[in-house]
N, C-alpha and C. Protein backbone atom coordinates (compact mmCIF):
# COMPACT_ATOMS: atom_id res chain seq x y z
N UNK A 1 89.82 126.64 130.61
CA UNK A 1 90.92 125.70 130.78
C UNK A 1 91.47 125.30 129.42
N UNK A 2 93.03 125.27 129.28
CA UNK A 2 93.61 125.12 127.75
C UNK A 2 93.06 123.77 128.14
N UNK A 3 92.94 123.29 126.40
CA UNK A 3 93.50 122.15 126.06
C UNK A 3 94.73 121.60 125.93
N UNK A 4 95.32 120.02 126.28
CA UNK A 4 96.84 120.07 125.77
C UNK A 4 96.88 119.31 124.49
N UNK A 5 97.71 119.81 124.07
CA UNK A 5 97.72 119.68 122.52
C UNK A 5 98.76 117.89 122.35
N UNK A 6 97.43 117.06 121.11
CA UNK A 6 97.84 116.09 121.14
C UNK A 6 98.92 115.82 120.30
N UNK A 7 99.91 114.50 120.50
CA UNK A 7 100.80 114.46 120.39
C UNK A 7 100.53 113.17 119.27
N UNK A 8 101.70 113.34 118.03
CA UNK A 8 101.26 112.47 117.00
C UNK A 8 102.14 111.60 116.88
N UNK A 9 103.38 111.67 117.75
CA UNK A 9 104.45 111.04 118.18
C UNK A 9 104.26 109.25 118.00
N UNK A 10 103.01 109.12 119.36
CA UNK A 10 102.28 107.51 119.40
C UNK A 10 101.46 106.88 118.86
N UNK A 11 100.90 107.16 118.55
CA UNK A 11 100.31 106.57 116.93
C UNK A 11 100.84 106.85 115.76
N UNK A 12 101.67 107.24 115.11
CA UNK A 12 102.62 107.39 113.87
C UNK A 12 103.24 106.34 114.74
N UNK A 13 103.93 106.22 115.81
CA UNK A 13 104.98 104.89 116.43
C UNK A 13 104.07 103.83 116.05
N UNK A 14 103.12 103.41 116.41
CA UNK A 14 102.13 102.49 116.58
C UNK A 14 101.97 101.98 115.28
N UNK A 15 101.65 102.41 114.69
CA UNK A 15 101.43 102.33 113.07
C UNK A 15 102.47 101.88 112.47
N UNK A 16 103.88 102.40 112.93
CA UNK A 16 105.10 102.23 112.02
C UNK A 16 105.10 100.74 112.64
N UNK A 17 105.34 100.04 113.79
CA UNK A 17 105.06 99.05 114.50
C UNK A 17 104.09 97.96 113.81
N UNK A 18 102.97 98.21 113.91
CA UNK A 18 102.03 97.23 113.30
C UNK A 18 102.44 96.96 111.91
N UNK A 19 103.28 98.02 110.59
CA UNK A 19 103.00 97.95 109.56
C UNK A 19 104.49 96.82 108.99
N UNK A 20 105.21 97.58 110.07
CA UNK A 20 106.68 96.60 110.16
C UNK A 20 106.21 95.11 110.44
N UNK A 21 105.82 94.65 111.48
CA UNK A 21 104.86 93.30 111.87
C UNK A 21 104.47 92.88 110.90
N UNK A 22 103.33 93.69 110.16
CA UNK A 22 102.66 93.00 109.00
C UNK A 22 103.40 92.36 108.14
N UNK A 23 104.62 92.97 107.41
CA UNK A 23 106.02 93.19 106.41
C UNK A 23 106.07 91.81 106.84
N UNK A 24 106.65 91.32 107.84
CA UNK A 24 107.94 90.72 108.39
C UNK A 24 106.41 89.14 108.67
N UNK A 25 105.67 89.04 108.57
CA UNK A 25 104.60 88.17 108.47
C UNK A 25 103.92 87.71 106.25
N UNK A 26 104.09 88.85 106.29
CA UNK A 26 103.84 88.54 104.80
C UNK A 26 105.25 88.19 104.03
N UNK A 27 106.38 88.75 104.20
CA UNK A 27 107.62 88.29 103.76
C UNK A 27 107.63 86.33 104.81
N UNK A 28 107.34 86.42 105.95
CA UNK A 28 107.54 84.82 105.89
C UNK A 28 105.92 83.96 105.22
N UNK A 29 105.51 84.13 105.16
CA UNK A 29 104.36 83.64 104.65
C UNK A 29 105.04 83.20 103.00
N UNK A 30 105.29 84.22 102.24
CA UNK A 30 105.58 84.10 100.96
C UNK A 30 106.94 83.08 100.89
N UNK A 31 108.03 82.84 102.20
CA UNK A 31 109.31 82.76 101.97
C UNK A 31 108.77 80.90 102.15
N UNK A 32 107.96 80.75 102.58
CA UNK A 32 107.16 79.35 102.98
C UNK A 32 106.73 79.03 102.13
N UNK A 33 105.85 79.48 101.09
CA UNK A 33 105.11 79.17 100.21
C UNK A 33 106.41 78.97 99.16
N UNK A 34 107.41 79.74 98.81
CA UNK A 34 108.49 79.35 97.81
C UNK A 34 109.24 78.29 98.11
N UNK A 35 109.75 78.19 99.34
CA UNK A 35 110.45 76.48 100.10
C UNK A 35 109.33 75.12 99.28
N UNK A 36 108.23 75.79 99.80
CA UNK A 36 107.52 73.86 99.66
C UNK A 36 107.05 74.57 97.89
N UNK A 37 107.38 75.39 97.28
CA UNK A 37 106.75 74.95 95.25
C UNK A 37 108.81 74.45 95.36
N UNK A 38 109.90 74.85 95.95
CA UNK A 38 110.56 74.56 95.06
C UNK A 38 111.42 73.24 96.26
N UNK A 39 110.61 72.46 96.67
CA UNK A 39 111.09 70.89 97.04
C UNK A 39 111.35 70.23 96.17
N UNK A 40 113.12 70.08 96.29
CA UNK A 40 113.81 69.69 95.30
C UNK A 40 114.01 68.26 95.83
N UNK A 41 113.83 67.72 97.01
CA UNK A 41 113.65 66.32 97.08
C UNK A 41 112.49 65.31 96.82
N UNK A 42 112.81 64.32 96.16
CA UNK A 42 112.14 63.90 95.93
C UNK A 42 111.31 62.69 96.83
N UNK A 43 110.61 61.48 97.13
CA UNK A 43 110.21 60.61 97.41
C UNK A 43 111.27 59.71 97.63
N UNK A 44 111.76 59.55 98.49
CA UNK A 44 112.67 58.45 99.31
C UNK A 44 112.23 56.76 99.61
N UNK A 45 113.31 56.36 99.01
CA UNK A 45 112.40 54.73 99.29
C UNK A 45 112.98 54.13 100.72
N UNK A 46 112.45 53.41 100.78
CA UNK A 46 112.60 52.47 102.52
C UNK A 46 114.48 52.17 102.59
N UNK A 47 114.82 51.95 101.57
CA UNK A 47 116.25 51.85 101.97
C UNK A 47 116.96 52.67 102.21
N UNK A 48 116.75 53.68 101.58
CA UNK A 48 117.23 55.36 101.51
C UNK A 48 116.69 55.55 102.85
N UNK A 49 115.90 55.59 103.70
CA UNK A 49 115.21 55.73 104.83
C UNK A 49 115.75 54.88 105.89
N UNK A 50 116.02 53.97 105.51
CA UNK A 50 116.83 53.15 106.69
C UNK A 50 118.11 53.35 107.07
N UNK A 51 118.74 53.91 105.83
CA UNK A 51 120.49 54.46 106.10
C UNK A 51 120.57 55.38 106.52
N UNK A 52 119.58 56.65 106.28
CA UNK A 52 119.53 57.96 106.97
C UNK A 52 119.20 57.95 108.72
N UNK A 53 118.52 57.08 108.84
CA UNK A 53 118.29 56.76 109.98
C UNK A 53 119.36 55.99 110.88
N UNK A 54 120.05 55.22 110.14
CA UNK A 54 121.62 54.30 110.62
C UNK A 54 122.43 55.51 110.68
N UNK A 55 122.72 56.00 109.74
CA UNK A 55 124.03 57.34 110.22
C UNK A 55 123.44 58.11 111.33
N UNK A 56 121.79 58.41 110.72
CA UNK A 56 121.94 59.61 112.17
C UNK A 56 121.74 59.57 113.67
N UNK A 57 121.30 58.18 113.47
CA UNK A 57 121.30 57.37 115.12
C UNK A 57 122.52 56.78 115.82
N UNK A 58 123.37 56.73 114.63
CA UNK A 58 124.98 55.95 115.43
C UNK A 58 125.94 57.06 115.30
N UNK A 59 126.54 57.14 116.65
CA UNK A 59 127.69 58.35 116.82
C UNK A 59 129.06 57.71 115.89
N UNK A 60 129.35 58.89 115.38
CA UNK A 60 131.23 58.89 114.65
C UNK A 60 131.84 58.42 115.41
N UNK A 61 132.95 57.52 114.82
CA UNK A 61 133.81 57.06 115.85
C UNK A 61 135.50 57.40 115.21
């Protein structure tokens, strides 16, 4: 009885798959880690905190 001859089609897919995944996990990992070294805001005081909160709780008129 032949053998049928295996096909390298799905695992080369598989692989290209997982390795893309990996990419697209290590590119956000790193894109996270550069956001919070370059927090350009600083420490907000209670008044600054109270107006942000007044504009964004009262609708435009």
């Amino acid at each position: 009885m032949a053998q049928k001859p295996k096909s390298v089609l799905l695992p080369v897919m598989a692989a290209a798959v997982f390795a893309g995944l990996g990419r697209m996990v290590i590119q956000k990992i790193k894109a996270d880690r550069a956001a919070r070294a370059t927090n350009v805001a600083g420490p907000i005081d209670a008044k600054t905190r109270a107006w942000i909160s007044e504009v964004v709780r009262t609708p435009r008129q």
